[in-house]
PDB file of N, CA and C in Angstrom:
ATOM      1  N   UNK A   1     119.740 109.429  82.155  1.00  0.00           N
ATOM      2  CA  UNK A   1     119.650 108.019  82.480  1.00  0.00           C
ATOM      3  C   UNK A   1     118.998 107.246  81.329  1.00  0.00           C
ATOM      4  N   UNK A   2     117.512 107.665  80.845  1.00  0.00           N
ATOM      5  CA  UNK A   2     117.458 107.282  79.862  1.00  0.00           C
ATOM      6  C   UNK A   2     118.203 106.637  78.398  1.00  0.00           C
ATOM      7  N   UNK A   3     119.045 108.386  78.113  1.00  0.00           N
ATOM      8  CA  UNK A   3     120.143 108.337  77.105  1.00  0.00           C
ATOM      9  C   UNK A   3     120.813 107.188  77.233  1.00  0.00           C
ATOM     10  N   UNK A   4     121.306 106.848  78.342  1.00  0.00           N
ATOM     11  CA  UNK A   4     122.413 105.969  78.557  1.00  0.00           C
ATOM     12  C   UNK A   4     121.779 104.797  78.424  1.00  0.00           C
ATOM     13  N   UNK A   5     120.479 104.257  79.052  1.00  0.00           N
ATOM     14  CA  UNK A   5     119.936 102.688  78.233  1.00  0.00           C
ATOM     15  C   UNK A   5     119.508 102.772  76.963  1.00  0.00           C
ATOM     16  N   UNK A   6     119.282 104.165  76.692  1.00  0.00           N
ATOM     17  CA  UNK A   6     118.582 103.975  74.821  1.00  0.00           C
ATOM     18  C   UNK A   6     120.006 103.815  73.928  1.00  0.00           C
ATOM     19  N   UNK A   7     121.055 104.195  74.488  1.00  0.00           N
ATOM     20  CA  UNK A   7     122.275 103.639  73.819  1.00  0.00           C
ATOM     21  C   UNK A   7     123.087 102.606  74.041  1.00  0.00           C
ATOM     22  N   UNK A   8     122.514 102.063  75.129  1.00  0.00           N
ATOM     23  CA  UNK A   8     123.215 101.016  75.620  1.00  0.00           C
ATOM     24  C   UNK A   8     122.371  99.555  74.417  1.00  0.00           C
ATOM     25  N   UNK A   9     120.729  99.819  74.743  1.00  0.00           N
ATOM     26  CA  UNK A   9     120.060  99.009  73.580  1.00  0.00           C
ATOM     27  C   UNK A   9     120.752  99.130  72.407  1.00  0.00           C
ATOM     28  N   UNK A  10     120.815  99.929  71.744  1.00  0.00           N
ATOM     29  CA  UNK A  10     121.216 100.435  70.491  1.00  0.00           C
ATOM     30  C   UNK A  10     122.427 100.003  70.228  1.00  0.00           C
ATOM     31  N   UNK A  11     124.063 100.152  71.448  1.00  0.00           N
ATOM     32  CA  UNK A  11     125.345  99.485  70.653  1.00  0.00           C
ATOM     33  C   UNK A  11     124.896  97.829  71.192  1.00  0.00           C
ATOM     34  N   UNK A  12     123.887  97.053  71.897  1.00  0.00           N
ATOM     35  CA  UNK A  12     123.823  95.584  71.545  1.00  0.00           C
ATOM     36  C   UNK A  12     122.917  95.159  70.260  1.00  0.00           C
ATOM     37  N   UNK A  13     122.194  95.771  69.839  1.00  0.00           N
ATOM     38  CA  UNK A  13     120.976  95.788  68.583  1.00  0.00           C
ATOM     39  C   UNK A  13     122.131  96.189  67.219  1.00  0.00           C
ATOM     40  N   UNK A  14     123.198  96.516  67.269  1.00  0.00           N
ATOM     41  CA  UNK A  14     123.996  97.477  66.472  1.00  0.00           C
ATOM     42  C   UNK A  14     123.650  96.699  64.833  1.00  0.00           C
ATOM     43  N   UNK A  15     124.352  95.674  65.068  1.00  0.00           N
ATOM     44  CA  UNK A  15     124.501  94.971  63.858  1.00  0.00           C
ATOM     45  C   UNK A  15     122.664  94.429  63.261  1.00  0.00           C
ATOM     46  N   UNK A  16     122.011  94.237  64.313  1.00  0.00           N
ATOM     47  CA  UNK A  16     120.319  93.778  63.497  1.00  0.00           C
ATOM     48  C   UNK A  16     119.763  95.333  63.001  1.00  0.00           C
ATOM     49  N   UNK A  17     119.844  96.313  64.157  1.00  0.00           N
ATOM     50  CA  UNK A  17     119.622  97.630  63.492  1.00  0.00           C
ATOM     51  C   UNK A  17     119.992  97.895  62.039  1.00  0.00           C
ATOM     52  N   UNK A  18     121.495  97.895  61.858  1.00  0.00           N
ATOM     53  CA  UNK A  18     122.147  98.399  60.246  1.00  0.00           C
ATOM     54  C   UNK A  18     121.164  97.392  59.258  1.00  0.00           C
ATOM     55  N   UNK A  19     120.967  95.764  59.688  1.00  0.00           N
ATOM     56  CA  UNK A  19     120.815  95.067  58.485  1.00  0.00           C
ATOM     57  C   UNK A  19     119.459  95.356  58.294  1.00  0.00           C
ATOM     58  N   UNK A  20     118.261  96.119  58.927  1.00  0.00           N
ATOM     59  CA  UNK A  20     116.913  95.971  59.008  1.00  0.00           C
ATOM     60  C   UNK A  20     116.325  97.545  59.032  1.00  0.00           C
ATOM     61  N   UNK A  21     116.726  97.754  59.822  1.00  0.00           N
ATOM     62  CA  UNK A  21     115.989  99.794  59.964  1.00  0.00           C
ATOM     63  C   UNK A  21     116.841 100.494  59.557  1.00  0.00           C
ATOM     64  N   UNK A  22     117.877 100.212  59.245  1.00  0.00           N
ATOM     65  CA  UNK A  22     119.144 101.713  58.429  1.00  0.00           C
ATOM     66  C   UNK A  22     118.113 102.004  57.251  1.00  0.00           C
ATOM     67  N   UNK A  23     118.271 103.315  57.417  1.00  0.00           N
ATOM     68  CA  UNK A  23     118.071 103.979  55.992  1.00  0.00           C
ATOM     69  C   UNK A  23     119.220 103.606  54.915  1.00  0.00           C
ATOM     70  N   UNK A  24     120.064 103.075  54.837  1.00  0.00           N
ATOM     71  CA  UNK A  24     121.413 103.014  54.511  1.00  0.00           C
ATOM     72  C   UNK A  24     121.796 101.508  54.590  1.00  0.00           C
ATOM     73  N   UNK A  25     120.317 100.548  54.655  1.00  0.00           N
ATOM     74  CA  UNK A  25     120.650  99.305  54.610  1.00  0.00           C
ATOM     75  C   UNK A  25     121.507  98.502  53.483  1.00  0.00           C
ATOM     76  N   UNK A  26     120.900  99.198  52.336  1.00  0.00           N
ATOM     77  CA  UNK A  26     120.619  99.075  51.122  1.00  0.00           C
ATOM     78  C   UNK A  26     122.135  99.212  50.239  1.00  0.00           C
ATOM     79  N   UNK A  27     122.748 100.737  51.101  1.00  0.00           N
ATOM     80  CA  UNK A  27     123.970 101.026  50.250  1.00  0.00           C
ATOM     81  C   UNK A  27     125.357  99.566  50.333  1.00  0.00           C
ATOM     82  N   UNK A  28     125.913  99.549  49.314  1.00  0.00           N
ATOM     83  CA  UNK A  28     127.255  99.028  49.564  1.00  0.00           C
ATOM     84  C   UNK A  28     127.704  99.258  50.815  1.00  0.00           C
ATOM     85  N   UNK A  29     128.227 100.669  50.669  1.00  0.00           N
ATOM     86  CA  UNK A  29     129.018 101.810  51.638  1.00  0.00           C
ATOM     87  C   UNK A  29     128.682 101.782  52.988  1.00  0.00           C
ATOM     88  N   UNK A  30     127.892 101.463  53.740  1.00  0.00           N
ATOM     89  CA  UNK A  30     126.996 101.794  54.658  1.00  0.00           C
ATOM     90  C   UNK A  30     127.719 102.194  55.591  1.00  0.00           C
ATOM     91  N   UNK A  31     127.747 103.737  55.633  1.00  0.00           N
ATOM     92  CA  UNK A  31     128.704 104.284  57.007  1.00  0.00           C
ATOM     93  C   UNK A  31     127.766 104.774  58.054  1.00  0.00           C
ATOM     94  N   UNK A  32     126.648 104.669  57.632  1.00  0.00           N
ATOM     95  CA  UNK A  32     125.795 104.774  59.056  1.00  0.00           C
ATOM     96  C   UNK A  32     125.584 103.843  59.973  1.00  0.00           C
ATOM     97  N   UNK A  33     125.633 102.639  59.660  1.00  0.00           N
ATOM     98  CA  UNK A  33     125.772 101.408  60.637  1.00  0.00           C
ATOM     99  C   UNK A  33     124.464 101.751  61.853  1.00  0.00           C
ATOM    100  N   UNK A  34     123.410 102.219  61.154  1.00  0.00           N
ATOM    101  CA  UNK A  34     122.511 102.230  62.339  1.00  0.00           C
ATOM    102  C   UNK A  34     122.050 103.341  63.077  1.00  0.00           C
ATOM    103  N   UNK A  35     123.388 104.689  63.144  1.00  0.00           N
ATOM    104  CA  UNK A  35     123.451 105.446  64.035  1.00  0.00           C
ATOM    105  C   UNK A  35     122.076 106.379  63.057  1.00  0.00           C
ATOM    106  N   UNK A  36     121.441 106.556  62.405  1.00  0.00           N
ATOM    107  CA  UNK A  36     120.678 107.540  61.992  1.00  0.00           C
ATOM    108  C   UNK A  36     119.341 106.716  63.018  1.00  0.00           C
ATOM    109  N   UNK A  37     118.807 105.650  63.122  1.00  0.00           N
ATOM    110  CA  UNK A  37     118.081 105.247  64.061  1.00  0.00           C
ATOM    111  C   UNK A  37     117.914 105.606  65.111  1.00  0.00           C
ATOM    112  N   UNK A  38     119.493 105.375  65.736  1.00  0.00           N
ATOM    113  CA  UNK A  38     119.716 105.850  67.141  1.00  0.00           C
ATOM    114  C   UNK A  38     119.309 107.173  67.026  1.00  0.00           C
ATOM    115  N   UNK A  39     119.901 108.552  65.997  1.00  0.00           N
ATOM    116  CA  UNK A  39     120.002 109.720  66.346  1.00  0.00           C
ATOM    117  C   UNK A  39     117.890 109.963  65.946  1.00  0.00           C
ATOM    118  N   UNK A  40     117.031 109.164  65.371  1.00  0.00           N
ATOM    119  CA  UNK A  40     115.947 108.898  65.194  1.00  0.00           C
ATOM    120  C   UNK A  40     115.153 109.168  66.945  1.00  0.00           C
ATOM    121  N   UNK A  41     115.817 107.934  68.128  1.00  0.00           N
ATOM    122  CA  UNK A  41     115.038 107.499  69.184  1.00  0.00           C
ATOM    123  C   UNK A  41     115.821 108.592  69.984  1.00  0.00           C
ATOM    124  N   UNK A  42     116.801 109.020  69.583  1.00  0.00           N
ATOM    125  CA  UNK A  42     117.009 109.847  70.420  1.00  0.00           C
ATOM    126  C   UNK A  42     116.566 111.436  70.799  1.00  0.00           C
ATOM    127  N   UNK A  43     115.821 111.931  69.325  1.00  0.00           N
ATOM    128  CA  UNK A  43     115.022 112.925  69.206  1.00  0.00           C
ATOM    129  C   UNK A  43     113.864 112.685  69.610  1.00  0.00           C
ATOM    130  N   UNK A  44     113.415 111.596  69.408  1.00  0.00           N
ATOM    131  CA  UNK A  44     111.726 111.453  69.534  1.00  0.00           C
ATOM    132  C   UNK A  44     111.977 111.253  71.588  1.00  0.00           C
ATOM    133  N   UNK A  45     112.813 110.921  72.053  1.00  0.00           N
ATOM    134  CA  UNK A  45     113.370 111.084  73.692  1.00  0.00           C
ATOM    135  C   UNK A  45     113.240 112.142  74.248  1.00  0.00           C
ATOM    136  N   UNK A  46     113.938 113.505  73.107  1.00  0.00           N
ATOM    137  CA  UNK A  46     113.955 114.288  73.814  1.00  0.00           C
ATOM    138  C   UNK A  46     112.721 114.905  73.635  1.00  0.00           C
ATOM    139  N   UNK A  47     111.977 114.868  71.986  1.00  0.00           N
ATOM    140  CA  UNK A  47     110.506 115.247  72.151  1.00  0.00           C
ATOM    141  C   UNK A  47     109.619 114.990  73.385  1.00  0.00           C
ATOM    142  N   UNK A  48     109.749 113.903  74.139  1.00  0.00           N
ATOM    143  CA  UNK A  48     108.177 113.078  74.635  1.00  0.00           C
ATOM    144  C   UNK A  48     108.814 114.173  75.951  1.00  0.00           C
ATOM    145  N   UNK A  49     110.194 114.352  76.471  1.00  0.00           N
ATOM    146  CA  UNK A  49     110.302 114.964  77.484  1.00  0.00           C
ATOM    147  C   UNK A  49     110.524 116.040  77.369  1.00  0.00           C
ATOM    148  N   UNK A  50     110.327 116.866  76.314  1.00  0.00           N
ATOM    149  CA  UNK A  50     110.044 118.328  76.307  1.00  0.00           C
ATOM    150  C   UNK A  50     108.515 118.748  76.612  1.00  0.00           C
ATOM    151  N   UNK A  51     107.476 117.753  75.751  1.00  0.00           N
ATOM    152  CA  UNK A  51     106.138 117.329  75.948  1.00  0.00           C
ATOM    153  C   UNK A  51     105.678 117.393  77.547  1.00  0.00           C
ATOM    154  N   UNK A  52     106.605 116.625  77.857  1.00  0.00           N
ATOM    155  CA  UNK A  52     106.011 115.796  79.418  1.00  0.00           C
ATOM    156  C   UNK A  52     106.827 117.603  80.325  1.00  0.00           C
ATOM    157  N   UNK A  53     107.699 117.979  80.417  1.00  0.00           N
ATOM    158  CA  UNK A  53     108.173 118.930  80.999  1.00  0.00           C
ATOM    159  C   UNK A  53     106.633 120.614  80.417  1.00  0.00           C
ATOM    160  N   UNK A  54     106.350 120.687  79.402  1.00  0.00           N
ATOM    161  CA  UNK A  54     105.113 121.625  78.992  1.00  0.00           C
ATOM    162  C   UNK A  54     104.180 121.271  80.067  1.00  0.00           C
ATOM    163  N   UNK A  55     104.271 119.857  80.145  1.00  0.00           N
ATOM    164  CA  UNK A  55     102.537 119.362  80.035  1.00  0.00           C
ATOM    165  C   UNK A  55     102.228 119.980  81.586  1.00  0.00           C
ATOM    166  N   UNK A  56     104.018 119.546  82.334  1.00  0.00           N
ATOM    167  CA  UNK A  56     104.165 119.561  83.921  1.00  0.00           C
ATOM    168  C   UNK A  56     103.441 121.135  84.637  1.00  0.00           C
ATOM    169  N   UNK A  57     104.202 122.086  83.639  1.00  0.00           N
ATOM    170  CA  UNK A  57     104.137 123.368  83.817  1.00  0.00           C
ATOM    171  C   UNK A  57     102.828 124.000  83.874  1.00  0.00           C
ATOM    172  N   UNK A  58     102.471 123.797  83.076  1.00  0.00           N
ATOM    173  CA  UNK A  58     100.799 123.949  82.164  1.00  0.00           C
ATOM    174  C   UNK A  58     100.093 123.806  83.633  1.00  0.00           C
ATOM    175  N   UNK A  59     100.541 122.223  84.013  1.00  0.00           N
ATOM    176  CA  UNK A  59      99.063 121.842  85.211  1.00  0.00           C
ATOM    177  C   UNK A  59      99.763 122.135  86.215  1.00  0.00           C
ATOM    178  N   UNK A  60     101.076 122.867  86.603  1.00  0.00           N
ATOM    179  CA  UNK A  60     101.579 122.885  87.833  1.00  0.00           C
ATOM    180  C   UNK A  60     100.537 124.620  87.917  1.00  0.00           C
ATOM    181  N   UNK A  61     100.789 125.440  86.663  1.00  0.00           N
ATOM    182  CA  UNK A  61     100.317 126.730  86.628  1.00  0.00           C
ATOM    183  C   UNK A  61      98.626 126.566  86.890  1.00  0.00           C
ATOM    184  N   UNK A  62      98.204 126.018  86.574  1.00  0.00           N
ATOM    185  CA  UNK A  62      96.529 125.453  86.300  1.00  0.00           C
ATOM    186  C   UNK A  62      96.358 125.090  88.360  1.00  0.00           C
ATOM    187  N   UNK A  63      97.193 124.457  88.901  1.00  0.00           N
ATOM    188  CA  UNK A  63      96.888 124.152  90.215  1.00  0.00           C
ATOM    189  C   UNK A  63      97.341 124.785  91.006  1.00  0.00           C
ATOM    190  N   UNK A  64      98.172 125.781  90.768  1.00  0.00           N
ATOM    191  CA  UNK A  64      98.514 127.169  91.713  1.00  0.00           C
ATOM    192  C   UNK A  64      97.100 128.215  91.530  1.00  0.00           C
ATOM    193  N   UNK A  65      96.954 128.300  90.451  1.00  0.00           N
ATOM    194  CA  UNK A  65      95.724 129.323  90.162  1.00  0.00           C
ATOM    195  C   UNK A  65      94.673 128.794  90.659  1.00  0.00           C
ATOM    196  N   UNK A  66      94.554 127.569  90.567  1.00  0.00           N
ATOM    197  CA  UNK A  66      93.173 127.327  91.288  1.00  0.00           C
ATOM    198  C   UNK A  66      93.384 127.521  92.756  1.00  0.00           C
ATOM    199  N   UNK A  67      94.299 127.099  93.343  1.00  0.00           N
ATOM    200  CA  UNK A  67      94.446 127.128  94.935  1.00  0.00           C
ATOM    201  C   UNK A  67      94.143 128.719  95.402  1.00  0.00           C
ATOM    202  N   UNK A  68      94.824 129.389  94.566  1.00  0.00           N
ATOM    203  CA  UNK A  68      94.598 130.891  94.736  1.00  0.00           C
ATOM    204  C   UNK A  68      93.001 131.553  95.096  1.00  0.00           C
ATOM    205  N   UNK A  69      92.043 130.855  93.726  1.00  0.00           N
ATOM    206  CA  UNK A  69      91.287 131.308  93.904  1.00  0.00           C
ATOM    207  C   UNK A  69      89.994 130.891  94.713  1.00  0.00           C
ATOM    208  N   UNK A  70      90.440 129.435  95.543  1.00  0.00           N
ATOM    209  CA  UNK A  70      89.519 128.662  96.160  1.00  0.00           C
ATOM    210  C   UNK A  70      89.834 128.601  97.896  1.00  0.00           C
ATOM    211  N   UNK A  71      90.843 129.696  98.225  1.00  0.00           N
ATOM    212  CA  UNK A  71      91.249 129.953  99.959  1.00  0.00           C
ATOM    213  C   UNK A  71      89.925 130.448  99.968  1.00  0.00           C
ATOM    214  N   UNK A  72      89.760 129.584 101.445  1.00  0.00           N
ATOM    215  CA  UNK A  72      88.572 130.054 102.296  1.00  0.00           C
ATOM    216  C   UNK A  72      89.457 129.703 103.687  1.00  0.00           C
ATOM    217  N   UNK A  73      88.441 131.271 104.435  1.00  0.00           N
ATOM    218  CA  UNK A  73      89.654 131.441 105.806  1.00  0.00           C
ATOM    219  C   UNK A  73      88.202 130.993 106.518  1.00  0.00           C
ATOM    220  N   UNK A  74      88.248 130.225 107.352  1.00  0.00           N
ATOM    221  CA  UNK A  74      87.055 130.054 108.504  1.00  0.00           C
ATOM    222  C   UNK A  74      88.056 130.374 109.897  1.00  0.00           C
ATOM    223  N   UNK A  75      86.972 131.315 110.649  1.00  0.00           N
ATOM    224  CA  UNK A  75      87.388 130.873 112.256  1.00  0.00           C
ATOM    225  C   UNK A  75      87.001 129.980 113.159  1.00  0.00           C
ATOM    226  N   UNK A  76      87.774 129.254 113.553  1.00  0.00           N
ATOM    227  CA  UNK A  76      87.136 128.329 114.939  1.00  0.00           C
ATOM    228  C   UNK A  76      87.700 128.652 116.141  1.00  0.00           C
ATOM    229  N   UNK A  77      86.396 128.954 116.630  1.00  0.00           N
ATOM    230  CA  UNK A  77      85.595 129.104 118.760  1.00  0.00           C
ATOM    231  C   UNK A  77      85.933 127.854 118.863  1.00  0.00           C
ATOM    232  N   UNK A  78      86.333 127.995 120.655  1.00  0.00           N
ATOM    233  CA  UNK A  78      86.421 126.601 121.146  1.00  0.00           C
ATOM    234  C   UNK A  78      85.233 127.079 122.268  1.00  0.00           C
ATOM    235  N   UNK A  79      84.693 126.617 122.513  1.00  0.00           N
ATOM    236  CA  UNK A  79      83.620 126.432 123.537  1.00  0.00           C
ATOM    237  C   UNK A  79      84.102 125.827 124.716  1.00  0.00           C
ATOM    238  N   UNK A  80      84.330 126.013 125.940  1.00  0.00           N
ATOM    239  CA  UNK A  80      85.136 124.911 127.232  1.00  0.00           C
ATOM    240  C   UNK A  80      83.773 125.060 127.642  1.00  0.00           C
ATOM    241  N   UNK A  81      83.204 123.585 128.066  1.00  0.00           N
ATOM    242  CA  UNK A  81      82.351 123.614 128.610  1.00  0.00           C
ATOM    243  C   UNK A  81      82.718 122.878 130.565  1.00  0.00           C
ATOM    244  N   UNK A  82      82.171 123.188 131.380  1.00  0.00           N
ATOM    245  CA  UNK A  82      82.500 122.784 132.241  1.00  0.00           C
ATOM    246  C   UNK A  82      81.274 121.682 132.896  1.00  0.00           C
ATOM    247  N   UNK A  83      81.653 120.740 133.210  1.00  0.00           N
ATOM    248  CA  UNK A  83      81.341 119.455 134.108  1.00  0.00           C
ATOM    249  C   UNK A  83      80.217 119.673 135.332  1.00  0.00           C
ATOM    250  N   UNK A  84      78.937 119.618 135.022  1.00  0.00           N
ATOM    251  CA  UNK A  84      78.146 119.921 136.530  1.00  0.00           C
ATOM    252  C   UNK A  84      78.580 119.193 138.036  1.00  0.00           C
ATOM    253  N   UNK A  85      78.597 119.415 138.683  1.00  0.00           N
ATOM    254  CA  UNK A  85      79.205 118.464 140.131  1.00  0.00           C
ATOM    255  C   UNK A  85      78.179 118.357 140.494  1.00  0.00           C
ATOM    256  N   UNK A  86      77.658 116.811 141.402  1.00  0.00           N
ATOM    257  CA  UNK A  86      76.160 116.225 142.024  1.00  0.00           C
ATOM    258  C   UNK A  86      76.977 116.368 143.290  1.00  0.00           C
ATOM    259  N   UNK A  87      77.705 117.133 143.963  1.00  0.00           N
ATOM    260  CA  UNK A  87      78.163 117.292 145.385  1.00  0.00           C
ATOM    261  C   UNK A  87      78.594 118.477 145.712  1.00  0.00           C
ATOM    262  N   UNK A  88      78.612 119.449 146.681  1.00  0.00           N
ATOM    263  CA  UNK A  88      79.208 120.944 147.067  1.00  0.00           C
ATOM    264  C   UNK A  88      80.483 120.568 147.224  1.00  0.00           C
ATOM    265  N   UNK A  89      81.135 121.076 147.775  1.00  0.00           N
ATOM    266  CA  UNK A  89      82.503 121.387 148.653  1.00  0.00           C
ATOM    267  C   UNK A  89      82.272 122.316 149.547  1.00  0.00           C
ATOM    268  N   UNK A  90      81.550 123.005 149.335  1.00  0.00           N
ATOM    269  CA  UNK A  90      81.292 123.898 150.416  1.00  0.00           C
ATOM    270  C   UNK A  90      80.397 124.097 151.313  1.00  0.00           C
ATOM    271  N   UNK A  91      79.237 123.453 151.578  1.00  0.00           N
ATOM    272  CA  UNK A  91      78.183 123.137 152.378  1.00  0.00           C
ATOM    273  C   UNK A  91      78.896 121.754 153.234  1.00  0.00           C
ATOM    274  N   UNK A  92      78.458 121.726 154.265  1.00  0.00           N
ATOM    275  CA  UNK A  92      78.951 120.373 155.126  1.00  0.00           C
ATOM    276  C   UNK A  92      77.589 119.235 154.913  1.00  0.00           C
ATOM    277  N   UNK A  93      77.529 117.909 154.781  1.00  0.00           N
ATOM    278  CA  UNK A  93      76.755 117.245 155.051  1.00  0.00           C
ATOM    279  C   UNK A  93      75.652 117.288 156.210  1.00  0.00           C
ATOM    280  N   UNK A  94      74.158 117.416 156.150  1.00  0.00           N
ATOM    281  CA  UNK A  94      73.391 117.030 157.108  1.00  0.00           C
ATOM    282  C   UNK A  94      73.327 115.952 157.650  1.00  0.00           C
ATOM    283  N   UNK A  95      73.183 114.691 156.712  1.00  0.00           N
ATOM    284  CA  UNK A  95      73.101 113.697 157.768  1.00  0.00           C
ATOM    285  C   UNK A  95      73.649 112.431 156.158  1.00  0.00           C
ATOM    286  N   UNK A  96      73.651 111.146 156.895  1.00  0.00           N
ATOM    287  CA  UNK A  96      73.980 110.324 155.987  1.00  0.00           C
ATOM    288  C   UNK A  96      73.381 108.777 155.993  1.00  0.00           C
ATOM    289  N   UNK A  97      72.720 108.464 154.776  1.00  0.00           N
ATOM    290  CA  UNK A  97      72.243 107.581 155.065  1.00  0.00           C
ATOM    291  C   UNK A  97      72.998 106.432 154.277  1.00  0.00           C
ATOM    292  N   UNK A  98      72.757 104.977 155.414  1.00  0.00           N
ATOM    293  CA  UNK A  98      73.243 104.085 155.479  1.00  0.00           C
ATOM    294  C   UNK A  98      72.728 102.232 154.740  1.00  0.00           C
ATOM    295  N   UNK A  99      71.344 102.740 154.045  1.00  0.00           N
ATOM    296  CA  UNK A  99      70.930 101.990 153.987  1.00  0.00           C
ATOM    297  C   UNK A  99      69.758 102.836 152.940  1.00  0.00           C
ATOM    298  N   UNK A 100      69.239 102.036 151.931  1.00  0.00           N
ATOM    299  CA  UNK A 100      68.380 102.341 151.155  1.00  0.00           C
ATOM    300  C   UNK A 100      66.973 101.895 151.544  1.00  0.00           C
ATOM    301  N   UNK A 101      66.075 102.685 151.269  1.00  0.00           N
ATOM    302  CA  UNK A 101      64.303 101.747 151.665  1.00  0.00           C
ATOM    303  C   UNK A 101      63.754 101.078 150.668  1.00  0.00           C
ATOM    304  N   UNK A 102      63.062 100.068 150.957  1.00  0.00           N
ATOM    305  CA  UNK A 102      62.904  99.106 149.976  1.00  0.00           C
ATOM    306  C   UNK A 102      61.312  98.673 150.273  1.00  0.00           C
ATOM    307  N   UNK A 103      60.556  99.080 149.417  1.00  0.00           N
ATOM    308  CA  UNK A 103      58.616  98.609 149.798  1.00  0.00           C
ATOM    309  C   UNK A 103      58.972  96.973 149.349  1.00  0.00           C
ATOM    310  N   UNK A 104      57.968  96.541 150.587  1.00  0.00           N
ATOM    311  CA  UNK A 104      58.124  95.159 150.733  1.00  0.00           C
ATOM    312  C   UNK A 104      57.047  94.916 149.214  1.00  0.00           C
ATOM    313  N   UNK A 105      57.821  93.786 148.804  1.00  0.00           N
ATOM    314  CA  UNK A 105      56.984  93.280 147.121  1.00  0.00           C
ATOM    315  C   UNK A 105      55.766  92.779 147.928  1.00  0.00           C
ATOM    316  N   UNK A 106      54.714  92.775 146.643  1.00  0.00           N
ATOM    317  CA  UNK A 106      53.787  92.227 146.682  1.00  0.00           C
ATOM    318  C   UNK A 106      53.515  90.478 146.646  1.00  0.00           C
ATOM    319  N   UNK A 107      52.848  90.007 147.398  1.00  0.00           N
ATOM    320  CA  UNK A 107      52.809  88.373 147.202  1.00  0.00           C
ATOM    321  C   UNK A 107      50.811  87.943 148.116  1.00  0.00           C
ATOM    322  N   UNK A 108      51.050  87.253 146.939  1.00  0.00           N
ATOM    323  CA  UNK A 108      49.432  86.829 147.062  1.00  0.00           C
ATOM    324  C   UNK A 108      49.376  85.480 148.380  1.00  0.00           C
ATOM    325  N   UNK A 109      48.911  85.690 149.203  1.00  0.00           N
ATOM    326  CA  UNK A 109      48.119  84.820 150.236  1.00  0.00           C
ATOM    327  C   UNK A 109      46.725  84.027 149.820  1.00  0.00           C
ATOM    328  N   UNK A 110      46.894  82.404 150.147  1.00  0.00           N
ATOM    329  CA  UNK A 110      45.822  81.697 149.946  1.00  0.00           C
ATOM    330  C   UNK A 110      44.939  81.840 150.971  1.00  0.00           C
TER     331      UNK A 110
END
């Protein structure tokens, strides 16, 4: 994909390329018309992504090895704890009260 916009730049640049960056600006003859440029960006293309493909490997190898050597296995207990109940089910009620007691408040008499 690259290739294809670094040449796509390159045949619209065609004619400023030859008159300015040809090595071959200079000659009468000029049958390079530029293309030594192109074949220029097109090495240094495939350099940066031979680079970038090393670099990938390198730290893909660098982060497998570390994962390797940093497993830690823990076990986890679940604990079920169960809910106290403030009532039986199985005892029957004695008696039931209907009404709460209440001490009469205090109040001062003249």
């Amino acid at each position: 994909m690259e290739h294809a916009i670094l040449f796509t730049l390159f045949k619209i640049n065609q004619n400023e390329i030859s008159k300015t960056i040809c090595v071959q600006r200079q000659l009468i003859n000029n049958t390079c018309n530029g293309r030594c440029e192109l074949q220029k960006s097109l090495k240094k293309l495939n350099d940066n992504e031979k680079d970038f493909d090393n670099r990938l490997k390198e730290n893909t190898h660098i982060v497998y090895v570390k994962s390797l050597l940093e497993t830690n296995y823990t076990l986890n207990v679940f604990i079920f704890l169960t809910k106290k109940k403030f009532y039986s089910t199985v005892q029957k009620p004695i008696s039931i009260v209907l009404y709460h007691f209440r001490p009469p408040s205090a109040t001062l008499l003249l």
